[in-house]
Protein backbone atom coordinates (compact mmCIF):
# COMPACT_ATOMS: atom_id res chain seq x y z
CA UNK A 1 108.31 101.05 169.01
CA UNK A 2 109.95 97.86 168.22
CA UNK A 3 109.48 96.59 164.84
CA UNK A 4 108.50 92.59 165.38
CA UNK A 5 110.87 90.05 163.49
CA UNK A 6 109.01 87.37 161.84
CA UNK A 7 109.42 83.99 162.05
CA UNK A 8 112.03 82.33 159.38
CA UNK A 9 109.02 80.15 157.86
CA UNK A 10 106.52 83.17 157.34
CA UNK A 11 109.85 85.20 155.83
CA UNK A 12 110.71 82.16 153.59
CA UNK A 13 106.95 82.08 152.28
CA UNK A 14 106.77 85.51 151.30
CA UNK A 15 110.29 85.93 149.77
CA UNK A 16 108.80 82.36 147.49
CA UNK A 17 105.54 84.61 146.72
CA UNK A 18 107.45 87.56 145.31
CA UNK A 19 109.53 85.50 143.41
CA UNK A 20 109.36 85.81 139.20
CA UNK A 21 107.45 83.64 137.41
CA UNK A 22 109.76 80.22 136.26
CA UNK A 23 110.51 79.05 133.16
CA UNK A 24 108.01 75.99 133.75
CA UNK A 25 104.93 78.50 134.08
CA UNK A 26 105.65 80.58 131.23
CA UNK A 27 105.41 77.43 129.24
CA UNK A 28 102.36 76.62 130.28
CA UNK A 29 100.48 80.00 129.76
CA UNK A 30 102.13 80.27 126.28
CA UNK A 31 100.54 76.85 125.72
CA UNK A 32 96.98 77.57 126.95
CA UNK A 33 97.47 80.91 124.94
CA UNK A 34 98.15 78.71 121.96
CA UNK A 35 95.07 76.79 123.13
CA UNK A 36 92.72 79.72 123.57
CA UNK A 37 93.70 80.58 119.56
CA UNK A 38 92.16 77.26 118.61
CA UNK A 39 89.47 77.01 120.72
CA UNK A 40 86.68 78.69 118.78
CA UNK A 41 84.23 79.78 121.31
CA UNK A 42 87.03 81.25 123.22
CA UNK A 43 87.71 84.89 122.96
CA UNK A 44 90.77 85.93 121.08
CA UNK A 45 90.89 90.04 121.98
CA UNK A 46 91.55 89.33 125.73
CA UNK A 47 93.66 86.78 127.83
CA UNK A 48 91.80 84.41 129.76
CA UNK A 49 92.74 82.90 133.15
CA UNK A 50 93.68 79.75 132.89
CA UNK A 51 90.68 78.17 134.33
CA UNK A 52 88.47 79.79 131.48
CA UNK A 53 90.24 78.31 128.97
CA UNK A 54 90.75 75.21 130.39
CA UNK A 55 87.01 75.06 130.37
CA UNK A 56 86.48 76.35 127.33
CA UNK A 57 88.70 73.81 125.75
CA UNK A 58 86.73 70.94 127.65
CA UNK A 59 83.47 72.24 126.26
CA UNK A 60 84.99 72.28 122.91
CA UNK A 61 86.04 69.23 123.32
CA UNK A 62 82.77 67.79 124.50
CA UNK A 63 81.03 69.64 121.47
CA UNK A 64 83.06 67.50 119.02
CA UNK A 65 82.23 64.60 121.06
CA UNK A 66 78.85 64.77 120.27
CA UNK A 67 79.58 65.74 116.46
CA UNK A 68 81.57 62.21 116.18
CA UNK A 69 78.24 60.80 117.68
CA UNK A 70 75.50 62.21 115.65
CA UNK A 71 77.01 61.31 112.75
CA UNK A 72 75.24 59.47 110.01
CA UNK A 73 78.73 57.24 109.81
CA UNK A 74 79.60 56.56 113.40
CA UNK A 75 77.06 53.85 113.44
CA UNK A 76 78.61 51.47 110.56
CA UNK A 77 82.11 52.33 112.38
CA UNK A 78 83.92 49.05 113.77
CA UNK A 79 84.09 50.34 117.59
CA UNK A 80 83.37 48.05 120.19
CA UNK A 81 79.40 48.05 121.16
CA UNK A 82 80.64 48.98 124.38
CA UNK A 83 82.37 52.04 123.45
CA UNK A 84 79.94 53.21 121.67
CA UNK A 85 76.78 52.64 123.72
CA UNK A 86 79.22 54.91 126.41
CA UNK A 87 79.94 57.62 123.96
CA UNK A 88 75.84 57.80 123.37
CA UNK A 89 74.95 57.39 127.11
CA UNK A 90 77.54 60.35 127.54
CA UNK A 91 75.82 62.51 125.33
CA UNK A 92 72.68 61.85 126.31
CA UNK A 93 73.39 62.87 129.67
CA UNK A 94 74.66 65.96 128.59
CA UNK A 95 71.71 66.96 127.11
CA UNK A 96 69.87 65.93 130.14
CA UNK A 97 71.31 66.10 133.34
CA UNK A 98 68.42 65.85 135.16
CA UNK A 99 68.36 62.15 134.53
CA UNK A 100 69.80 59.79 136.73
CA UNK A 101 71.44 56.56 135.50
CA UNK A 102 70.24 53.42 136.22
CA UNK A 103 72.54 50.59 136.74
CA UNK A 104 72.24 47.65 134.65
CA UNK A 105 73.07 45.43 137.80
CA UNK A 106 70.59 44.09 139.90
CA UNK A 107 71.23 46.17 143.28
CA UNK A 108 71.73 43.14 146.24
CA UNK A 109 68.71 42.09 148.34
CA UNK A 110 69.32 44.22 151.96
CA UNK A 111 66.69 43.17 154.06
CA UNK A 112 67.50 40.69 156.51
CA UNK A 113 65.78 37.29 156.42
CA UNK A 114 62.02 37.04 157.51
């Protein structure tokens, strides 16, 4: 039997596949291994892919979000109102995201003319 020849672009892609990991990508996992050590929630016996700790790091992120929030000081800060009534509206739809959020805009009249 004949063995078939493949195509040059299907050869290419799977020479590119078995290639070694570069230099660029071994950066980045050492940094979201340095990540992973700071990240309390985020288990330190084990490596994580990089999608867990990239989520991890967003929850922890998101947890000292709502820290800054709650406390007693962040309301005498000197942030713009704006900023902060976002960082609370933020929260507060973290804690519930079953609530949907209401525009302060008056939505435009649709129906045509009677």
């Amino acid at each position: 039997m004949k063995s078939k020849k493949l195509p040059p672009a299907i050869f290419k892609r799977s020479r590119r596949l078995k290639r070694p990991p570069s230099v660029e990508r071994d950066g980045i996992r050492s940094l979201l291994n340095r990540l992973q050590l700071i990240v309390p929630e985020a288990p330190k016996d084990r490596q994580l892919p990089q999608v867990q700790v990239i989520q991890h790091v967003i929850n922890y992120i998101c947890h000292l979000q709502d820290q800054v929030v709650q406390h007693p000081r962040f309301s005498k800060m000197k942030i713009p109102k704006e900023i902060a009534e976002a960082l609370a509206n933020q929260v507060q739809q973290e804690r519930d995201p079953a609530r949907t959020q209401t525009s302060e805009e008056p939505q435009p009249d649709t129906r045509p003319p009677s």
